[in-house]
C-alpha atoms as a PDB file:
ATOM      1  CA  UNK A   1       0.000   0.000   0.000  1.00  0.00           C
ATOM      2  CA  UNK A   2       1.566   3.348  -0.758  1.00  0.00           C
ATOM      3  CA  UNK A   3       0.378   5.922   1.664  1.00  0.00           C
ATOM      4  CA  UNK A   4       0.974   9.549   1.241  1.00  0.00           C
ATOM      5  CA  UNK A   5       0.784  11.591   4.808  1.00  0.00           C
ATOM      6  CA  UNK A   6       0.708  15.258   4.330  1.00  0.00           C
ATOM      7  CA  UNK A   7       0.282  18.616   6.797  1.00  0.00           C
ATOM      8  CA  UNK A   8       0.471  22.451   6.058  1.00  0.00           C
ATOM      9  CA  UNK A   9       1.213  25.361   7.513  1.00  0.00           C
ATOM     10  CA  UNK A  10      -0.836  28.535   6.777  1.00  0.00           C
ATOM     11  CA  UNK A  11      -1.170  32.229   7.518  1.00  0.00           C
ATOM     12  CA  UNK A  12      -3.895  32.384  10.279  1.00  0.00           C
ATOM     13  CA  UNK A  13      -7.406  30.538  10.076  1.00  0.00           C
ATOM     14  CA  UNK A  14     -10.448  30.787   8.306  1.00  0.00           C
ATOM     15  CA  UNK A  15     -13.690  32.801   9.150  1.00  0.00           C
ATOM     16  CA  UNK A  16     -15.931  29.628   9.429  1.00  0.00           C
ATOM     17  CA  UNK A  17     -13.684  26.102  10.588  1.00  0.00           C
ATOM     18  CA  UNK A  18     -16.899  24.061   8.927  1.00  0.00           C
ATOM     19  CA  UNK A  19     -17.396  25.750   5.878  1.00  0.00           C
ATOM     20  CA  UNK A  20     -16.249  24.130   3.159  1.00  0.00           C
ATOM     21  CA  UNK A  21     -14.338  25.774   0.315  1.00  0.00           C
ATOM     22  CA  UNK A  22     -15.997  26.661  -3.042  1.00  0.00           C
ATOM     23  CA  UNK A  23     -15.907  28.812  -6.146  1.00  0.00           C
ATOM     24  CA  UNK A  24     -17.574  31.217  -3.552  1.00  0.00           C
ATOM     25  CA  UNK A  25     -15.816  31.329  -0.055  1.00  0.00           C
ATOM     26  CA  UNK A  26     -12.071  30.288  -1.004  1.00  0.00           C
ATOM     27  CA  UNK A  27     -10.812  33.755  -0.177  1.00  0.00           C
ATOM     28  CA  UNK A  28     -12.188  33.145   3.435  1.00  0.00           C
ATOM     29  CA  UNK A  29      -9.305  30.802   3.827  1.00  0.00           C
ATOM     30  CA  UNK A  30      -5.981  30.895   5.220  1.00  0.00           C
ATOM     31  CA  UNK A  31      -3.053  30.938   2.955  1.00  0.00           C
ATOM     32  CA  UNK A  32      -0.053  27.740   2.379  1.00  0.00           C
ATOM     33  CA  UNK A  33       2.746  28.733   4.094  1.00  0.00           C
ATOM     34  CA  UNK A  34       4.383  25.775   3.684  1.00  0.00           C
ATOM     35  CA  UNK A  35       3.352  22.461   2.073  1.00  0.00           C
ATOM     36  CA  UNK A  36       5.029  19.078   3.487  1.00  0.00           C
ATOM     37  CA  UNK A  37       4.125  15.233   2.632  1.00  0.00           C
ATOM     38  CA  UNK A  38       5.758  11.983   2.085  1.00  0.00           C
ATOM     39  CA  UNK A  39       4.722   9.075   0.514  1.00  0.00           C
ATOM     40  CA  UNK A  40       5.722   5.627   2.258  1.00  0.00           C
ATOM     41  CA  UNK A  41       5.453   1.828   0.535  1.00  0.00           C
ATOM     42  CA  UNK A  42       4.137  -0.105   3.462  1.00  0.00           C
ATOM     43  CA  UNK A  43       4.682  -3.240   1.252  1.00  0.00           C
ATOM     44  CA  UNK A  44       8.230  -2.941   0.974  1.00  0.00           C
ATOM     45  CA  UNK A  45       8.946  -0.838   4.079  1.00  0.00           C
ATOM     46  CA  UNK A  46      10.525   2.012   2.671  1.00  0.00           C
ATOM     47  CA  UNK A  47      10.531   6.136   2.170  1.00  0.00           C
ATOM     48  CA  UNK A  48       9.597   6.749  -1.638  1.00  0.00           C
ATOM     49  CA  UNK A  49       9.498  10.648  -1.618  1.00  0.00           C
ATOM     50  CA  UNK A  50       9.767  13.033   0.638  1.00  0.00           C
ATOM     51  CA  UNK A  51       9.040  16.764  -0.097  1.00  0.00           C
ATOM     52  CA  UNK A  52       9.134  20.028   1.511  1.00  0.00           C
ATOM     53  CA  UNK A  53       8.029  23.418   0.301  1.00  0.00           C
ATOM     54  CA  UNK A  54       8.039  26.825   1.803  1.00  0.00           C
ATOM     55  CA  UNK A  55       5.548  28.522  -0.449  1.00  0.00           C
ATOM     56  CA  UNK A  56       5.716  32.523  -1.271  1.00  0.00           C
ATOM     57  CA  UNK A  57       3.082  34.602   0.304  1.00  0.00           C
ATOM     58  CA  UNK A  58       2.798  38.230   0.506  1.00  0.00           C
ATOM     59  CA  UNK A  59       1.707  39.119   4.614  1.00  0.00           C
ATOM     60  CA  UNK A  60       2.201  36.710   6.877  1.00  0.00           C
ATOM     61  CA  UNK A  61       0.923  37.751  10.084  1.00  0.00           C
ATOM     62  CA  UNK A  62       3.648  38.015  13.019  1.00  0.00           C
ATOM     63  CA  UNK A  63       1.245  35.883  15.262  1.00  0.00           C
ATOM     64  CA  UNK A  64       0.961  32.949  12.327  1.00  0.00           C
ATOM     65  CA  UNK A  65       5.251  33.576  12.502  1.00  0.00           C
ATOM     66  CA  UNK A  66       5.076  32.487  16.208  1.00  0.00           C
ATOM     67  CA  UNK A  67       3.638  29.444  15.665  1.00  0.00           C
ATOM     68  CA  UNK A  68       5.283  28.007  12.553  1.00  0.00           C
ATOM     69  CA  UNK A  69       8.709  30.447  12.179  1.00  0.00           C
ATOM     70  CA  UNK A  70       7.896  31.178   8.723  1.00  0.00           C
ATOM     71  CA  UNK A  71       8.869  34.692   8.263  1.00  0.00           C
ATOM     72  CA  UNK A  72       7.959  37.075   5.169  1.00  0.00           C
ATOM     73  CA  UNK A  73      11.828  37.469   4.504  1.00  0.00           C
ATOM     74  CA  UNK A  74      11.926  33.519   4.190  1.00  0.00           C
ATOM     75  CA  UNK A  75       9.226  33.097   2.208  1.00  0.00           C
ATOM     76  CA  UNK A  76       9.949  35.757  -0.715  1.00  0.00           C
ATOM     77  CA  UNK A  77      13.660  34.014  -0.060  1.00  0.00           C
ATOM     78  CA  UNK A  78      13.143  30.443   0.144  1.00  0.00           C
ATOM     79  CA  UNK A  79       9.794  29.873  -1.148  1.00  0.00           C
ATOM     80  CA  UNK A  80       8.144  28.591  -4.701  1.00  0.00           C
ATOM     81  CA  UNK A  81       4.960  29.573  -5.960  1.00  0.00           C
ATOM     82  CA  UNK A  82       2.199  27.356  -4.276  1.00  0.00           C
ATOM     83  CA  UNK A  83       1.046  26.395  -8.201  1.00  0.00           C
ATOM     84  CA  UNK A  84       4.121  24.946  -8.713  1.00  0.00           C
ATOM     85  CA  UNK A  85       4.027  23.263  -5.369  1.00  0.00           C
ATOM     86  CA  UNK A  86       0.405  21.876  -5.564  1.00  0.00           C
ATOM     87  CA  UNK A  87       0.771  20.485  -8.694  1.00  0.00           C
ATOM     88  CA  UNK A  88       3.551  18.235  -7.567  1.00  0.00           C
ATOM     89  CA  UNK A  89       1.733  17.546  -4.478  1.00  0.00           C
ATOM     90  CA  UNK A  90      -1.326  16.199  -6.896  1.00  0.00           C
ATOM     91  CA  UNK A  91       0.708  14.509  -8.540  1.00  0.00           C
ATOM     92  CA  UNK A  92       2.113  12.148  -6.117  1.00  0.00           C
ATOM     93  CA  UNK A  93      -1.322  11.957  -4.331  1.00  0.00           C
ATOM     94  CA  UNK A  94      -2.930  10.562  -7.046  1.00  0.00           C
ATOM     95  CA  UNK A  95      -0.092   7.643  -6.400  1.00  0.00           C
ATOM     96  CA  UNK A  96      -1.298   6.873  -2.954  1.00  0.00           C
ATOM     97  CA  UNK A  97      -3.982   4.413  -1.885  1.00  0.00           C
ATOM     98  CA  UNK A  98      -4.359   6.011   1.115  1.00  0.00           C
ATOM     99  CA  UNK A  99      -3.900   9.724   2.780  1.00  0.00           C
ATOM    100  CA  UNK A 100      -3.203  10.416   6.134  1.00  0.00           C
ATOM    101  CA  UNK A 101      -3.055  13.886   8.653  1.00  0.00           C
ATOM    102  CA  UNK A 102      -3.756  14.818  11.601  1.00  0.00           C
ATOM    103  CA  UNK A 103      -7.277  16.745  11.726  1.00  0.00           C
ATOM    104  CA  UNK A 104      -6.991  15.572   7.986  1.00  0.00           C
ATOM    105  CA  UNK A 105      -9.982  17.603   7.505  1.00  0.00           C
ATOM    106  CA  UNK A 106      -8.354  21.247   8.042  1.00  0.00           C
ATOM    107  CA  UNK A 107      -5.542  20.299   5.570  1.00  0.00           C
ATOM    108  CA  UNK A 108      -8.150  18.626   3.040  1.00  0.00           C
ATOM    109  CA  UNK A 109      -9.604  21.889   3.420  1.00  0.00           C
ATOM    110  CA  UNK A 110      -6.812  24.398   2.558  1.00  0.00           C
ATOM    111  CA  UNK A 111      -5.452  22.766   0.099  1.00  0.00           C
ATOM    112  CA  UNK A 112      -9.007  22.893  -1.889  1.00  0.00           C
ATOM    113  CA  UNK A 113      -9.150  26.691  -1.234  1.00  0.00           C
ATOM    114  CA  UNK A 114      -5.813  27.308  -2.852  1.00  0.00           C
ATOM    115  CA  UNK A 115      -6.971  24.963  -6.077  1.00  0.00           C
ATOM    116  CA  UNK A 116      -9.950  27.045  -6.496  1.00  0.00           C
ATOM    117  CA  UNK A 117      -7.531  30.183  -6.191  1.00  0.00           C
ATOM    118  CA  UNK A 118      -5.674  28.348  -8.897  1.00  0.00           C
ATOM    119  CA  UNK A 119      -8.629  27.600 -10.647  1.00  0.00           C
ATOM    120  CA  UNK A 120     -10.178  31.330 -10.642  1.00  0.00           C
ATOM    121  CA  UNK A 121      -7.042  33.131 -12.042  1.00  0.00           C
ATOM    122  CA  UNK A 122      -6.170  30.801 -14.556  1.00  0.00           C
ATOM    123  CA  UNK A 123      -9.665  31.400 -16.109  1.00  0.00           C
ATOM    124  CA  UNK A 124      -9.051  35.156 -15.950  1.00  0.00           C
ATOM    125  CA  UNK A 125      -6.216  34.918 -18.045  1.00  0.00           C
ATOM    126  CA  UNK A 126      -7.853  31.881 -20.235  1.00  0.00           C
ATOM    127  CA  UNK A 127     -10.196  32.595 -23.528  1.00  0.00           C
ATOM    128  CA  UNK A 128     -13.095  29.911 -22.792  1.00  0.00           C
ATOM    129  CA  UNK A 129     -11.415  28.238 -25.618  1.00  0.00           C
ATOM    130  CA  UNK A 130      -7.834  27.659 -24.296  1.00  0.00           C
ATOM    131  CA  UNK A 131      -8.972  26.771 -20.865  1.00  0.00           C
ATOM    132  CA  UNK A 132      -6.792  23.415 -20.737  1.00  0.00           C
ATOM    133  CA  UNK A 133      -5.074  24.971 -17.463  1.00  0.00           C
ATOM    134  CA  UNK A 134      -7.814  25.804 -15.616  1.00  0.00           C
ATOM    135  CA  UNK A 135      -9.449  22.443 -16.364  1.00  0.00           C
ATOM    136  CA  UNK A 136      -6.600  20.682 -14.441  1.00  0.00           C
ATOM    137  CA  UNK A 137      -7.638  22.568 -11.112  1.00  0.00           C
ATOM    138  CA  UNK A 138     -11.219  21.734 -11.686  1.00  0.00           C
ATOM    139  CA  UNK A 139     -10.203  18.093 -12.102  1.00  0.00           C
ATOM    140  CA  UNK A 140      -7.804  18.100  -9.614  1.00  0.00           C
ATOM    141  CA  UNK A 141     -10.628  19.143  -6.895  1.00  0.00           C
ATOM    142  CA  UNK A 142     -12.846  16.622  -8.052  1.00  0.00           C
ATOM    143  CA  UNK A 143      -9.782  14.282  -7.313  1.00  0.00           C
ATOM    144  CA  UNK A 144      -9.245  15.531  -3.706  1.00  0.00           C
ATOM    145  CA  UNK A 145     -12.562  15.454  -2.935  1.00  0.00           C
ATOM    146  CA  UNK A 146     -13.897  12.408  -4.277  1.00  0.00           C
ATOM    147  CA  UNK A 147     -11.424   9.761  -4.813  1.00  0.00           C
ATOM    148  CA  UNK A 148      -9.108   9.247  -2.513  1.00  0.00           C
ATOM    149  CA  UNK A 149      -9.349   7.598   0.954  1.00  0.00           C
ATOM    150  CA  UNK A 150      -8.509   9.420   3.631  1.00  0.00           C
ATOM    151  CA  UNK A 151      -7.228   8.227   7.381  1.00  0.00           C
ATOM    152  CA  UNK A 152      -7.312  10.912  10.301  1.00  0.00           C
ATOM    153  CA  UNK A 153      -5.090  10.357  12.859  1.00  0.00           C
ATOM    154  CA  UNK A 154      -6.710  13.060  15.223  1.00  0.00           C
ATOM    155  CA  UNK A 155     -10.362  11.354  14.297  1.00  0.00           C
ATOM    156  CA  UNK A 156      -9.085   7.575  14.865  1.00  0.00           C
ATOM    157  CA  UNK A 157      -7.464   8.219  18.396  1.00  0.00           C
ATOM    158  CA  UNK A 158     -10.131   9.886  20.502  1.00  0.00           C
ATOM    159  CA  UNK A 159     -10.727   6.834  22.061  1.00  0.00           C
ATOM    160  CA  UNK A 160      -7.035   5.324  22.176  1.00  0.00           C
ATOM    161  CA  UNK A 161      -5.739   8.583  24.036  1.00  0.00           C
ATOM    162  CA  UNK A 162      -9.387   9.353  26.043  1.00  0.00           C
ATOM    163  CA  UNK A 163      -8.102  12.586  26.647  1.00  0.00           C
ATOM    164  CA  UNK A 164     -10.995  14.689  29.075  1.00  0.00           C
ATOM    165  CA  UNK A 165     -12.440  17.787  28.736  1.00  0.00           C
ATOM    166  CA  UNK A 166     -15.063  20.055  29.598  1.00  0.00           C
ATOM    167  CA  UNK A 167     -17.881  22.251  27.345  1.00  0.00           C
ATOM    168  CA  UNK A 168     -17.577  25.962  28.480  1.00  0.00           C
ATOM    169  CA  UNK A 169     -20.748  26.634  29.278  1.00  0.00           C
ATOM    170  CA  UNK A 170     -21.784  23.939  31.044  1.00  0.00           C
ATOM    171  CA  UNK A 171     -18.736  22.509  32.344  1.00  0.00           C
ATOM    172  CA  UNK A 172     -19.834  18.812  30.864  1.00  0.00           C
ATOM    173  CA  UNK A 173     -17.242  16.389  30.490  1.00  0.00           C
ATOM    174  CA  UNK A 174     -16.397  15.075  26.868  1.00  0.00           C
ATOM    175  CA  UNK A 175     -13.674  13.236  25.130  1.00  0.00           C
ATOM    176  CA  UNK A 176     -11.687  16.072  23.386  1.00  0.00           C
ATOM    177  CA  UNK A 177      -9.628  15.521  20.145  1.00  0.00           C
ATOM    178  CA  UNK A 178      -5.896  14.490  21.077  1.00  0.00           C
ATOM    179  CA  UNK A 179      -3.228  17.215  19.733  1.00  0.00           C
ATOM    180  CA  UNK A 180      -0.891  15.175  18.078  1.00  0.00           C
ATOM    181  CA  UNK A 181       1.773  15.916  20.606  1.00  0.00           C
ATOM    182  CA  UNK A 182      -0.984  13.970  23.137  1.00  0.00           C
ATOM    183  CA  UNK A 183      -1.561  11.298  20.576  1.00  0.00           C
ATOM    184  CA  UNK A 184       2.505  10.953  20.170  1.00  0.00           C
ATOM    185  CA  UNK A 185       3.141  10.755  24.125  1.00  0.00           C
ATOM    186  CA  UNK A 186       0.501   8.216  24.287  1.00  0.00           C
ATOM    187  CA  UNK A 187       2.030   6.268  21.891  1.00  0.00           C
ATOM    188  CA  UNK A 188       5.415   6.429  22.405  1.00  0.00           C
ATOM    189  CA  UNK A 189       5.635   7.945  25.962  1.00  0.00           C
ATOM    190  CA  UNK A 190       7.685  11.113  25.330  1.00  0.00           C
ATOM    191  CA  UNK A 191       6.990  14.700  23.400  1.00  0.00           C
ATOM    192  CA  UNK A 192       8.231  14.728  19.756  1.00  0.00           C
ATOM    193  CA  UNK A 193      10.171  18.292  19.106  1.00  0.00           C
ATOM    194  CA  UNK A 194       9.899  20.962  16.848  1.00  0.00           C
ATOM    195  CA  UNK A 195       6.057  20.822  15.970  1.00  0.00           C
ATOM    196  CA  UNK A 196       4.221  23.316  13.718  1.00  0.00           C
ATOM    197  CA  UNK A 197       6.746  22.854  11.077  1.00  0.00           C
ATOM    198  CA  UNK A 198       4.635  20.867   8.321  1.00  0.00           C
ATOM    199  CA  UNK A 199       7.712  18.451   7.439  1.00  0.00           C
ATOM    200  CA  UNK A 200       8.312  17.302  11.090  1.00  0.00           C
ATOM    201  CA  UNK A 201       4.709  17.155  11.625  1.00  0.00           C
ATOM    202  CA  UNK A 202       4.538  14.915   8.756  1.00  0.00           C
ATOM    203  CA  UNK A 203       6.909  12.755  10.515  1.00  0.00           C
ATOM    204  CA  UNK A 204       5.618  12.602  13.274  1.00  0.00           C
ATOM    205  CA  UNK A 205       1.958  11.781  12.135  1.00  0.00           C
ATOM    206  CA  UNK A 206       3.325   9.256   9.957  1.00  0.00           C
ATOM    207  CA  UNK A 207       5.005   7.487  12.856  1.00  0.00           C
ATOM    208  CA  UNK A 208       1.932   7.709  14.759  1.00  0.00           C
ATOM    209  CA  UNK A 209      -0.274   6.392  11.977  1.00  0.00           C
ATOM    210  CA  UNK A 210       2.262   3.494  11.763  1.00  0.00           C
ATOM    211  CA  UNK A 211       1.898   2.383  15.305  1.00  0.00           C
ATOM    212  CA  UNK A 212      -1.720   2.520  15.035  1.00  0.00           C
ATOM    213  CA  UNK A 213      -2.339   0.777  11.680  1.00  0.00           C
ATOM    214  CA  UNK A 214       0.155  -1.480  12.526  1.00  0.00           C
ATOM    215  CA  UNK A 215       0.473  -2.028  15.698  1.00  0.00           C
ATOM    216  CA  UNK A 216       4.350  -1.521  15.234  1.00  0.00           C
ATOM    217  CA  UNK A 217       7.046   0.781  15.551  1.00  0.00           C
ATOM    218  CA  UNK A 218       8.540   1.588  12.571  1.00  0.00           C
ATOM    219  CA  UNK A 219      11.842   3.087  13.808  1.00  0.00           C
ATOM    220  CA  UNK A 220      12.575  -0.587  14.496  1.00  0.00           C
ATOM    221  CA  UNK A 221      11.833  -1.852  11.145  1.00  0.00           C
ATOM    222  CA  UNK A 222      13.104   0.537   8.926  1.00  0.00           C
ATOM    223  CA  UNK A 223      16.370   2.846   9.471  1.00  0.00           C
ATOM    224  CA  UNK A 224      15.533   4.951   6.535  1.00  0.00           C
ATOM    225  CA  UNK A 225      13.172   6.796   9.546  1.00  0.00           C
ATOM    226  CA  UNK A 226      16.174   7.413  11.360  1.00  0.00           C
ATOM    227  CA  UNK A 227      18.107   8.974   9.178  1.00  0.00           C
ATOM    228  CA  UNK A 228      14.958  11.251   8.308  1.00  0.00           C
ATOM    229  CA  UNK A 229      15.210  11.876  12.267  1.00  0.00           C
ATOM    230  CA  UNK A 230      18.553  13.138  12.178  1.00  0.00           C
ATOM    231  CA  UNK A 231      18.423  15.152   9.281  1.00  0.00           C
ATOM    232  CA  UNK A 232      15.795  16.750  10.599  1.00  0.00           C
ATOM    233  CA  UNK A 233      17.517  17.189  14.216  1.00  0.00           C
ATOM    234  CA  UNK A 234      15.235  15.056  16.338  1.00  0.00           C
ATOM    235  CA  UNK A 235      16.368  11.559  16.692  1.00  0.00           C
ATOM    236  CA  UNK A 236      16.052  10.418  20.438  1.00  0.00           C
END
């Protein structure tokens, strides 16, 4: 099985969490920041891509830089433009049998509202008779949205971690979503570091989604993930 598990990083959050994006709303939605996934043979055990883009995005706010470091300055710098980087991510998607995140659903989400931002100014600068280009986003969100299956680690551990919480208004207990520094502890009984940076999220979630699918640890079976650790400066 070839799995592809992705995460982002964006430049705030959107007006309505459960909305979902359309020819209508995308500009409600957050901007890519950065753009991180890998895609993992199960089969054979082993790492078959693994890709990480800083995308370039006029703005970012300095309390969206506190959480994921991505500064203005490194984004004109480093980044590419997020067409270039969602096409590639499409692209290897359409390999996978499966797709994994954590809260799978916010990423899902993004992601759509920057293909219908795709989709929108490519038909401004298309005659409706040379519209090839803006036909690939249109197909491309039918893809993401329709045929792919899709695993959420934050969804499928609620009851593995039974994390606690209360409503706020009337103080009723409930069994609250697990972060996926919670659902990592729980797992593996220590904090991972350096989280809210897509790529080691990805990591991280992919680890997780291992051990749960699995039942197994896959730093044990494959050193590939190792070496992913240290390149990334956190192998413990």
């Amino acid at each position: 099985m070839l799995v592809l598990v992705f995460d982002t990083e964006t430049d705030g959050l959107p007006q309505n969490m459960r909305a979902i994006p359309n020819i209508n709303n995308y500009q409600d939605w957050p901007k890519i920041v950065q753009l991180s996934y890998m895609l993992y043979d199960t089969d054979a055990n082993k790492i078959v891509l693994c890709h990480n883009y800083v995308i370039r995005v006029s703005n970012i706010s300095h309390e969206s830089t506190k959480i994921h470091g991505i500064t203005n300055e490194k984004s004109q710098r480093d980044g590419i433009p997020i067409k270039e980087a969602l096409k590639l991510f499409i692209e290897n998607m359409k390999k996978a049998d499966l797709i994994v995140a954590h809260n799978v659903e916010f990423d899902q989400k993004v992601i759509l509202a920057e293909l219908y931002s795709a989709m929108v100014q490519e038909k401004e600068s298309e005659s409706e008779f040379t519209n090839t280009e803006s036909n690939y986003w249109v197909n491309s969100i039918g893809h993401m949205l329709y045929t792919k299956k899709y695993y959420c680690t934050m969804q499928e551990s609620i009851d593995l971690c039974s994390l606690e919480s209360f409503t706020k208004v009337d103080k009723k207990p409930y069994k609250k979503f697990p972060s996926l520094l919670e659902l990592y502890r729980h797992l593996f009984g220590y904090e991972p570091q350096g989280l809210h940076n897509a790529i080691i999220d990805v990591v991280v979630c992919f680890q997780c989604f291992y051990k749960m699918r699995f039942g197994v640890v896959v730093r044990e079976i494959n050193p590939e993930i190792d070496g992913l650790l240290e390149a990334l400066e956190l192998l413990k």
